[in-house]
Protein backbone atom coordinates (compact mmCIF):
# COMPACT_ATOMS: atom_id res chain seq x y z
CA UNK A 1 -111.03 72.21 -47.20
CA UNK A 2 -107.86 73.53 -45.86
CA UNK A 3 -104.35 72.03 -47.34
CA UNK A 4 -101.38 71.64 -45.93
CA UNK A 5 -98.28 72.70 -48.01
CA UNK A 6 -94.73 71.39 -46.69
CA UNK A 7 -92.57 73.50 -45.19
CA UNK A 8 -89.00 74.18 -47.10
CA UNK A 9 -85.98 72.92 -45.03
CA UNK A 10 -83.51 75.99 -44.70
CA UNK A 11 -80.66 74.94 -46.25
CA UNK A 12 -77.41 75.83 -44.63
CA UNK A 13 -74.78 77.66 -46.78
CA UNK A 14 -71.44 76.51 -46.61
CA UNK A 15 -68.14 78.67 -46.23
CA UNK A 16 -65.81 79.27 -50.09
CA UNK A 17 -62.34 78.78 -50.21
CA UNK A 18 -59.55 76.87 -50.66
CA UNK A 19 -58.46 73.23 -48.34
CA UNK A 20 -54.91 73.09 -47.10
CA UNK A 21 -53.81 70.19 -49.16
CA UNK A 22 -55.12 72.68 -52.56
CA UNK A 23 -53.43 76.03 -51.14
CA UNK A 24 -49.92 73.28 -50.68
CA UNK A 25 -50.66 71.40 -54.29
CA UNK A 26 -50.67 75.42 -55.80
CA UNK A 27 -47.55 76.64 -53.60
CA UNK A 28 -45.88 73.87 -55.47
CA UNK A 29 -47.12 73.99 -58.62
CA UNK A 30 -46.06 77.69 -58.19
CA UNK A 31 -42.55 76.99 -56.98
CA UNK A 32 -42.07 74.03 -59.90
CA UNK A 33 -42.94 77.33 -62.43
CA UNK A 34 -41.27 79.95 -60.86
CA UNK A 35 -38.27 77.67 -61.24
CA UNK A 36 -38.57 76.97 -64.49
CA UNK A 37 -38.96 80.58 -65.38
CA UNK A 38 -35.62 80.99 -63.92
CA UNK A 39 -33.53 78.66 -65.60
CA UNK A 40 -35.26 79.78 -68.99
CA UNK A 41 -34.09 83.30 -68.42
CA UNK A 42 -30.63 81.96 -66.57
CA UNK A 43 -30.03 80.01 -69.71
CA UNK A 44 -31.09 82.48 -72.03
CA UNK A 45 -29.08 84.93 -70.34
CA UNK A 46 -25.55 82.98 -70.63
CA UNK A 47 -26.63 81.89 -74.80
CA UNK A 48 -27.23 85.61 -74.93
CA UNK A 49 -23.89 86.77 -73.43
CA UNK A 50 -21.76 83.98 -75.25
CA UNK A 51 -23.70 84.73 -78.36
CA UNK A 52 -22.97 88.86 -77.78
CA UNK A 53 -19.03 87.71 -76.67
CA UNK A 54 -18.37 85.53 -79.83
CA UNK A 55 -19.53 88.44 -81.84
CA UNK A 56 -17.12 91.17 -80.09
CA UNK A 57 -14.26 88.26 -80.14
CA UNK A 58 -15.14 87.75 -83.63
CA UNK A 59 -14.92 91.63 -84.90
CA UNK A 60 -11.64 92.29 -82.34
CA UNK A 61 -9.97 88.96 -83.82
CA UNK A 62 -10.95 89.80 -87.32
CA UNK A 63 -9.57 93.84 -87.58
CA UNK A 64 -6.54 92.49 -85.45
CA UNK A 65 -5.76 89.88 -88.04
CA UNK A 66 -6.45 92.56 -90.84
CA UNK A 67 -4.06 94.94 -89.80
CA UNK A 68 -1.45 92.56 -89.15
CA UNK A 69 -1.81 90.73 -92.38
CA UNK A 70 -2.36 94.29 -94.72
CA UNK A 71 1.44 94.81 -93.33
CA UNK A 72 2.85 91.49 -94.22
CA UNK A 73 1.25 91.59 -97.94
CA UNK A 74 3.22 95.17 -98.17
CA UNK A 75 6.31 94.24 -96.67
CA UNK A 76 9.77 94.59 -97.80
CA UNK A 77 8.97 97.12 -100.62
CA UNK A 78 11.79 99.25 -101.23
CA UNK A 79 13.65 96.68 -98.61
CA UNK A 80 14.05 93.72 -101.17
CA UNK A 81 17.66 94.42 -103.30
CA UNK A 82 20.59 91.48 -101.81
CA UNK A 83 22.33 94.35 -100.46
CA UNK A 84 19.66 95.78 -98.30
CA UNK A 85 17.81 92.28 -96.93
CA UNK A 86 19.12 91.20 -94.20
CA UNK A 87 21.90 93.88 -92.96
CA UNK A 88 22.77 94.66 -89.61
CA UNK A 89 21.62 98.14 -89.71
CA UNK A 90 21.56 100.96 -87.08
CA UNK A 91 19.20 103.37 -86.59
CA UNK A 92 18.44 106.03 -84.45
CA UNK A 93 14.92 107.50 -84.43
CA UNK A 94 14.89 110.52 -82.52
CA UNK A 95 18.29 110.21 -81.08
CA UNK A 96 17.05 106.99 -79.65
CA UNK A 97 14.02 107.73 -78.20
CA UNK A 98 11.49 106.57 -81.14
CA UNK A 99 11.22 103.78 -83.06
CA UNK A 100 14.28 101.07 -82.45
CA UNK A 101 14.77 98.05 -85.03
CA UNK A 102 13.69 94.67 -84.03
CA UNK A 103 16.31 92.46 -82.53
CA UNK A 104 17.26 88.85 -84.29
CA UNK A 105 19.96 86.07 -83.89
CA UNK A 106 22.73 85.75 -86.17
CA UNK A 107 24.59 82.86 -85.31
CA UNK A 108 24.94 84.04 -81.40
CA UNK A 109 25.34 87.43 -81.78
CA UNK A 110 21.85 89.81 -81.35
CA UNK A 111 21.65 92.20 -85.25
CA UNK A 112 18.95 94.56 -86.14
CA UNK A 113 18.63 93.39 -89.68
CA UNK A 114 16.48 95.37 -92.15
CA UNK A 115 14.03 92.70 -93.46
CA UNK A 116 10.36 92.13 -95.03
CA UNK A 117 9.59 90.41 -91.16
CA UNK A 118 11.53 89.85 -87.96
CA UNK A 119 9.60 87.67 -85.86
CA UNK A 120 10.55 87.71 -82.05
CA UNK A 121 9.29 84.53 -80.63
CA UNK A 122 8.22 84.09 -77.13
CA UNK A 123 7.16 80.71 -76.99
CA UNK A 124 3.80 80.11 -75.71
CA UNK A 125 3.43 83.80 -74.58
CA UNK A 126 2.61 86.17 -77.29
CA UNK A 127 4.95 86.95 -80.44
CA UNK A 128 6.71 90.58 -81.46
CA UNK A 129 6.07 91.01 -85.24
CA UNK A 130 7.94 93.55 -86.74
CA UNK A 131 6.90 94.27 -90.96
CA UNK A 132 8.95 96.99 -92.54
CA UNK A 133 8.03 98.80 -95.80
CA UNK A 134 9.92 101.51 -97.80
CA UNK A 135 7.91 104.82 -99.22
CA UNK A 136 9.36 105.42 -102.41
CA UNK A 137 7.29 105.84 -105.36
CA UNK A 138 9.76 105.62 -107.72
CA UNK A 139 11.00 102.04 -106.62
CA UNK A 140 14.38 102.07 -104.79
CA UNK A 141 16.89 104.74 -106.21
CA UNK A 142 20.89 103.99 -106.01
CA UNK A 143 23.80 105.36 -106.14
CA UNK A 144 27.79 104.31 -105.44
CA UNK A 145 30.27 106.02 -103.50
CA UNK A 146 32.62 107.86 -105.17
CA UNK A 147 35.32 107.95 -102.60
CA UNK A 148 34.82 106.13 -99.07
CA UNK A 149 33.41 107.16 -95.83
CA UNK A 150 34.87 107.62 -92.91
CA UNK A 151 32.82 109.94 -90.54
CA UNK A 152 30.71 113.00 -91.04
CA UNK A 153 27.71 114.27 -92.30
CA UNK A 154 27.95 113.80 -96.18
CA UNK A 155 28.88 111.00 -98.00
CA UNK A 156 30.36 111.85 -101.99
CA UNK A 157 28.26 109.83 -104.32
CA UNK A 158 29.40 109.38 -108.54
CA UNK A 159 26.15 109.65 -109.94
CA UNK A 160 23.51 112.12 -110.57
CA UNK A 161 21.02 111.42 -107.64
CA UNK A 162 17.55 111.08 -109.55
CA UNK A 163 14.60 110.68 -107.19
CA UNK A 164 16.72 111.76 -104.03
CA UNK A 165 14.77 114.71 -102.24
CA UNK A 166 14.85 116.66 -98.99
CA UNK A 167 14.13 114.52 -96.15
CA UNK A 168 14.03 111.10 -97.87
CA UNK A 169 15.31 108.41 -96.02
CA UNK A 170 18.48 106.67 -97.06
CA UNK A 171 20.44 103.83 -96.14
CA UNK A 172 23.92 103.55 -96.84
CA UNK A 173 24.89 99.88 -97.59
CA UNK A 174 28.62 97.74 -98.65
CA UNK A 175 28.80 95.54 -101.53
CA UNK A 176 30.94 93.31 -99.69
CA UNK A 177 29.27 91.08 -97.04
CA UNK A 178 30.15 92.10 -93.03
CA UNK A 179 29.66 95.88 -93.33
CA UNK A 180 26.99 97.18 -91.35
CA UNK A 181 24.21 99.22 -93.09
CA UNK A 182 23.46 102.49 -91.71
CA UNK A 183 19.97 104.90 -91.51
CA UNK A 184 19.57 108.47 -91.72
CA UNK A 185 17.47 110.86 -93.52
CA UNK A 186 18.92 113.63 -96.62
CA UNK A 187 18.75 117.22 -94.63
CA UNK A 188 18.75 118.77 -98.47
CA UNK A 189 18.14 117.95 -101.74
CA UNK A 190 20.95 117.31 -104.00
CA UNK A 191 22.05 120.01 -106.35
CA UNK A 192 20.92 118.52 -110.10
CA UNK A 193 24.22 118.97 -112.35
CA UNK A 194 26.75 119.16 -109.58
CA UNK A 195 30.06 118.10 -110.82
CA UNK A 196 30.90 116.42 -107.30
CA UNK A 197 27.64 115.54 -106.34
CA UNK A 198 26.88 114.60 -102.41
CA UNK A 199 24.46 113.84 -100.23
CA UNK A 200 24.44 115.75 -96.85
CA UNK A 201 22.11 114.25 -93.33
CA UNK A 202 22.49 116.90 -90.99
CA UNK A 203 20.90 117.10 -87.71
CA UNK A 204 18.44 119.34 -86.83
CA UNK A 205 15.17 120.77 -88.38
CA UNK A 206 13.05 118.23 -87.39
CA UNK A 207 14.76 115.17 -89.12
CA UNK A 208 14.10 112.36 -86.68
CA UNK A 209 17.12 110.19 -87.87
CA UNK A 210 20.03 112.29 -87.53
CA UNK A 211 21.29 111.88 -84.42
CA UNK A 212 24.69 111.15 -85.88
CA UNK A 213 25.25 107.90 -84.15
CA UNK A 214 23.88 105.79 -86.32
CA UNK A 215 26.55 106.30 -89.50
CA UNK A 216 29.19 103.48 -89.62
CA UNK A 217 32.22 103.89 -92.07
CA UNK A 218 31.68 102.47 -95.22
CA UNK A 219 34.06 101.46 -98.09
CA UNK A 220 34.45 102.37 -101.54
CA UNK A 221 32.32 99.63 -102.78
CA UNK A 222 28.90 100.93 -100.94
CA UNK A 223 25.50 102.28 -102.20
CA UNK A 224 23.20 104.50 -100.97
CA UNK A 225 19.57 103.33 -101.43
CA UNK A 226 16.75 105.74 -101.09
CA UNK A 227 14.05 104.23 -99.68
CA UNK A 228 11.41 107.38 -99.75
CA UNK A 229 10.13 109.99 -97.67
CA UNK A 230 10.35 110.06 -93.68
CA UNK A 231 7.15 110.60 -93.11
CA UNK A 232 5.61 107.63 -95.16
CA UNK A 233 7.87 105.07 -94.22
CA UNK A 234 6.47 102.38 -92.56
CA UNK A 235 8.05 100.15 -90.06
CA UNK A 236 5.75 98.97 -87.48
CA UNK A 237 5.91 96.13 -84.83
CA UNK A 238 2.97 94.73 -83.43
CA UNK A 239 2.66 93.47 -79.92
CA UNK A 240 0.17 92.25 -77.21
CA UNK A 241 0.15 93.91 -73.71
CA UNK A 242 -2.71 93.29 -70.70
CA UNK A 243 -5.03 91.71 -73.36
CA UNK A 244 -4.86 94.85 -76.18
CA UNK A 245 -3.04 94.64 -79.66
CA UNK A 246 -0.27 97.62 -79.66
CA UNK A 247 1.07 99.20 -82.78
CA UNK A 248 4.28 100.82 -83.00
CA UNK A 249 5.04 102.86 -85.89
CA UNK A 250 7.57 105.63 -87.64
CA UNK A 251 4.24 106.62 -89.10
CA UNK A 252 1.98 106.98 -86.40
CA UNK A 253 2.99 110.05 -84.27
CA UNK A 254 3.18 109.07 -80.26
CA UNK A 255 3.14 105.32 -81.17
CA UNK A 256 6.74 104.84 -82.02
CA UNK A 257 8.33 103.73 -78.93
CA UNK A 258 5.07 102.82 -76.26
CA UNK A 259 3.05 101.80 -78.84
CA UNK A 260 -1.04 102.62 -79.21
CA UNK A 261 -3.76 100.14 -78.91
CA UNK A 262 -5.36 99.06 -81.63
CA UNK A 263 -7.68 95.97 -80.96
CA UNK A 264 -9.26 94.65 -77.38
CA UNK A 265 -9.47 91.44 -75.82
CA UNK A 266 -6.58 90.57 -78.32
CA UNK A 267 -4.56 88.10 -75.88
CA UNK A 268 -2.35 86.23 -78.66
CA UNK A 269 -0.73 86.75 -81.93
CA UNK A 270 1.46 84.33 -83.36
CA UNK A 271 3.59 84.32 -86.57
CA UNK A 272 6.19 81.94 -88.65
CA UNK A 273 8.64 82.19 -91.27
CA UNK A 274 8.08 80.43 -94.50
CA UNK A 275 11.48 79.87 -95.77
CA UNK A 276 12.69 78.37 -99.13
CA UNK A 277 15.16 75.52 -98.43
CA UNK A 278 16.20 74.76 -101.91
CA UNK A 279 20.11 74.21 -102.58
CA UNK A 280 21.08 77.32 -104.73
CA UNK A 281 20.85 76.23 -108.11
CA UNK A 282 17.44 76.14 -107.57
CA UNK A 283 17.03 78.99 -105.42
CA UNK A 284 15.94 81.51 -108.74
CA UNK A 285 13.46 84.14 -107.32
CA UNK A 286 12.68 85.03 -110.50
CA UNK A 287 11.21 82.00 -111.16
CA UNK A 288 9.36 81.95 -107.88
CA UNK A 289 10.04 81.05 -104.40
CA UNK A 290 7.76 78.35 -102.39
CA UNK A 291 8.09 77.44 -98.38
CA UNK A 292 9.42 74.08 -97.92
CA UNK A 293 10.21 74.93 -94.08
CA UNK A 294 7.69 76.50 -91.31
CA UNK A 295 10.13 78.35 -88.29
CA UNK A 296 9.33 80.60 -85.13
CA UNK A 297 13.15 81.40 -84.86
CA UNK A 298 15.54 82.12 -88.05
CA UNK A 299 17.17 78.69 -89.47
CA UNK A 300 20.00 78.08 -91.73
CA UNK A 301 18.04 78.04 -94.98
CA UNK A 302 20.65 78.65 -97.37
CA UNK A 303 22.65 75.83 -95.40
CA UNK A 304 26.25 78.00 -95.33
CA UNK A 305 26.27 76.84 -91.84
CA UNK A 306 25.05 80.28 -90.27
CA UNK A 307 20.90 80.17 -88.91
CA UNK A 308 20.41 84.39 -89.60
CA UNK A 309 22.67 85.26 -91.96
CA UNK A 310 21.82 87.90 -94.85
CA UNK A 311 20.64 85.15 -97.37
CA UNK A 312 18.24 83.47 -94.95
CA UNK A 313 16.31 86.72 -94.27
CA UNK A 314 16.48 87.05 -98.60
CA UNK A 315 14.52 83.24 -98.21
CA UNK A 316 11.90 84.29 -96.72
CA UNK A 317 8.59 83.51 -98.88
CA UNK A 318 5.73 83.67 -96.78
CA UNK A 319 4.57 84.45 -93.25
CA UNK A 320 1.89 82.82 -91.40
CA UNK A 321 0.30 84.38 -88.59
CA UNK A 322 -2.38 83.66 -85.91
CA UNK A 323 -4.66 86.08 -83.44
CA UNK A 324 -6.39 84.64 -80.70
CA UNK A 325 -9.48 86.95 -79.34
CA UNK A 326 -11.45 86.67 -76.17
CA UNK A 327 -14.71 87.34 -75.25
CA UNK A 328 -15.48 90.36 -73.00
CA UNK A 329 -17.31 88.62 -70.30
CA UNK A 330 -16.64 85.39 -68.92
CA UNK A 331 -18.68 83.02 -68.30
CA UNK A 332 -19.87 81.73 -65.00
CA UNK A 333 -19.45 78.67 -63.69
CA UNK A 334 -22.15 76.40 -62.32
CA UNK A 335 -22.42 76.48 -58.51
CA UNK A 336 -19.38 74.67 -57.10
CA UNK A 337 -17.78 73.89 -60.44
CA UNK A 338 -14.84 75.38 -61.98
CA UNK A 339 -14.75 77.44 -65.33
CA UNK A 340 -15.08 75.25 -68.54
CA UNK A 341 -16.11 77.64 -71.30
CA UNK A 342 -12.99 76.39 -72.60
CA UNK A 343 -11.36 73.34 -70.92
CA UNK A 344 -8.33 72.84 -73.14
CA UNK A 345 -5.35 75.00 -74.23
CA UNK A 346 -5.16 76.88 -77.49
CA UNK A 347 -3.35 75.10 -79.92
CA UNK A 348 -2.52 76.90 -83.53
CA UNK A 349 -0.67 76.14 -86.68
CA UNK A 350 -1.72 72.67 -86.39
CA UNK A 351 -2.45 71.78 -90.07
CA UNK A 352 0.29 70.34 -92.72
CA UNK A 353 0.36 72.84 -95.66
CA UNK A 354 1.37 70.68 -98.77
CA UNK A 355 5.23 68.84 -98.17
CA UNK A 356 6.27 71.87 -95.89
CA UNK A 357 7.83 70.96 -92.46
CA UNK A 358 5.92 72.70 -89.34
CA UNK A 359 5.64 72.82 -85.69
CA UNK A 360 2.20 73.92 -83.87
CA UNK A 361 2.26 76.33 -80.75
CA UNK A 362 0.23 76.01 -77.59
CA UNK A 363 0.05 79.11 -76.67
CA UNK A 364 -0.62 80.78 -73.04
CA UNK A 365 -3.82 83.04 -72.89
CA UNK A 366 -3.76 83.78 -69.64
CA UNK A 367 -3.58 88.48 -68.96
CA UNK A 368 -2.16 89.76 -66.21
CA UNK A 369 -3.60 90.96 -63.58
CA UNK A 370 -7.34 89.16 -64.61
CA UNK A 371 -8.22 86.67 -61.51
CA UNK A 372 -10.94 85.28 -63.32
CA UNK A 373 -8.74 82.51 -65.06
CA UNK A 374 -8.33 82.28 -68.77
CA UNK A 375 -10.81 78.93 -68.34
CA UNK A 376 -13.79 80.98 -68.10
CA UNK A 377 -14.09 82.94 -71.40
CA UNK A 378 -14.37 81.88 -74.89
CA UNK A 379 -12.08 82.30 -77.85
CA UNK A 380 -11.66 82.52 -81.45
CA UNK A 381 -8.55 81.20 -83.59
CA UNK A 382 -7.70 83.55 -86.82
CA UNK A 383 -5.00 82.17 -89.16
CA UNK A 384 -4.22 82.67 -92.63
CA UNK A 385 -0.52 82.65 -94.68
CA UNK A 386 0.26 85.29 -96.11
CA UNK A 387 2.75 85.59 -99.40
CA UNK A 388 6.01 87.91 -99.01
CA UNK A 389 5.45 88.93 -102.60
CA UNK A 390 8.44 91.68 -102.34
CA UNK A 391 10.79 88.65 -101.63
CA UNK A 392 10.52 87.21 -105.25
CA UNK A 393 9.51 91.18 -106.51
CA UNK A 394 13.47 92.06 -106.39
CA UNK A 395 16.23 93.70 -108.24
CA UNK A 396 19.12 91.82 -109.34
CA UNK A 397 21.96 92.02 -107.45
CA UNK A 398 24.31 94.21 -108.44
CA UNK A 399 28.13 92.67 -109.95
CA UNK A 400 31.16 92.22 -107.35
């Protein structure tokens, strides 16, 4: 008996791929990721540069703010005897073209006093800071006049000079208030035993402050202070130019009168006198001095009526000082906003310090010739006091 099997239908294959509305849901899914991808490496990106800018603000503020303050804790060693602090003293490095002494106001009239710190304020732009030190190692060496002087290139000393060598530097200075002080540097050492002992400053063989203009006449009542070799002394002034911290120095060869860079993206520095306001029975540095009164400028602080006078720069306790450091980059802003990395302006010495008096500084941050705008970087604030310890560290003066 014959069967019949069925027949299979052919079944018809049908075509593989993607539908429109699945290729659009993927384009967008796509987009929505690629997006997101973006923004995560956008925004790690800018944490990345802020993060790598507060570190090279942090080390630039931080050596700037060492450097300064390692010259304030040093300052006015060798500098610190009444006689010395405080006078209007010329000097002439390199017949003028070196280092020049830091201007101040005494009364109205413009000295160049010899003093732990001269601080030339500029109001919100950036401070001059000028820290001088002495080299001697045998403290400050002194002797009087023995007749007085009137012009020339020796003065005639009555005592043996101990300590007083070829090339030292030496400043000749009255007893009696309203003498100026004078600079130069010994062009021999003294003869030990010399029954008319002086000391000569001739120009010539390489003795940067001869030039010979810078001796006033002095009186019988004078010293002559040796304040230690030429080469070690240490006056330097710091400054701020196009964003870089200068130094100038007598002991930093091709600094002294351009200055060299020290520090980058340094764009303020800021500094205050700490003076001691007490009436003068109880001004006894021996006993200590404190800072009853924060200044930019020079005050009155012995009240005698005169803001700069020799006794005011001799009340000087402490200094404070601030750096302000930028980072390299700036920040960018978001699309058709401006810069707010940081929206407000820099504000320092904002915080009381005990019963002292004080005035904050806003300060102007802002470097020539950067079109950015000083909005779109980030900074860091460095401030710390530091003690004039040489102040309180002095001799007695000598008698009238």
């Amino acid at each position: 008996m014959k069967r019949n099997f069925p027949v299979p239908r052919r079944v018809r294959s049908h075509a593989g791929g993607f539908s429109v509305v699945e290729l659009m849901v993927s384009v967008v899914i796509g987009l929505l990721a690629l997006m997101f991808a973006t923004r995560m490496i956008t925004g790690g990106e800018k944490t990345k540069q802020a993060a790598l800018g507060g570190s090279d603000a942090m080390q630039n503020g931080m050596l700037a703010m060492f450097s300064i303050t390692g010259d304030v804790a040093q300052s006015g060693f060798g500098l610190n005897d009444p006689l010395l602090a405080g006078c209007d003293t010329t000097m002439a490095d390199k017949g003028g073209d070196g280092y020049h002494l830091a201007p101040s106001k005494r009364g109205t009239v413009t000295i160049t006093p010899l003093s732990p710190v001269i601080i030339e304020s500029n109001g919100e732009k950036p401070d001059v800071i000028s820290l001088y030190s002495g080299a001697s190692v045998t403290g400050t060496p002194s002797v009087r006049l023995r007749m007085p002087f009137t012009g020339g290139t020796s003065v005639a000393i009555a005592g043996e000079p101990y300590g007083f060598a070829d090339n030292d530097v030496i400043v000749i200075a009255p007893e009696q208030a309203g003498t100026k002080c004078s600079l130069v540097q010994l062009s021999e050492k003294p003869l030990p035993g010399a029954p008319n002992p002086v000391l000569r400053f001739e120009s010539g063989g390489g003795r940067r402050f001869n030039s010979g203009a810078a001796v006033n006449n002095f009186p019988l009542q004078s010293r002559v202070f040796n304040i230690g070799p030429a080469k070690n002394l240490t006056f330097h002034t710091w400054s701020v130019k196009d964003g870089f911290l200068q130094l100038s120095a007598t002991d930093l060869a091709g600094s002294e009168k351009a200055g060299s860079t020290v520090a980058d993206n340094i764009v303020s520095i800021k500094a205050q006198y700490g003076f001691d306001t007490r009436t003068e029975a109880k001004f006894l540095p021996q006993d200590g001095i404190k800072v009853n009164v924060w200044s930019s400028t020079m005050i009155d602080a012995d009240g005698n009526g005169e803001a700069g006078s020799p006794v005011d720069f001799q009340r000087i306790a402490a200094v404070r000082v601030a750096v302000v450091a930028r980072s390299k980059a700036p920040e960018r802003p978001e699309p058709g906003q401006a810069c707010a990395a940081t929206p407000n302006q820099i504000e320092v010495f904002k915080t009381k310090q005990s019963d002292d008096t004080y005035t904050s500084v806003k300060l102007d941050v802002a470097v020539v010739g950067d079109t950015t705008g000083w909005k779109c970087y980030r900074y860091r604030t460095f401030e710390t006091i530091v003690p004039v310890r040489n102040s309180a560290w002095r001799p007695t003066a000598w008698d009238k």
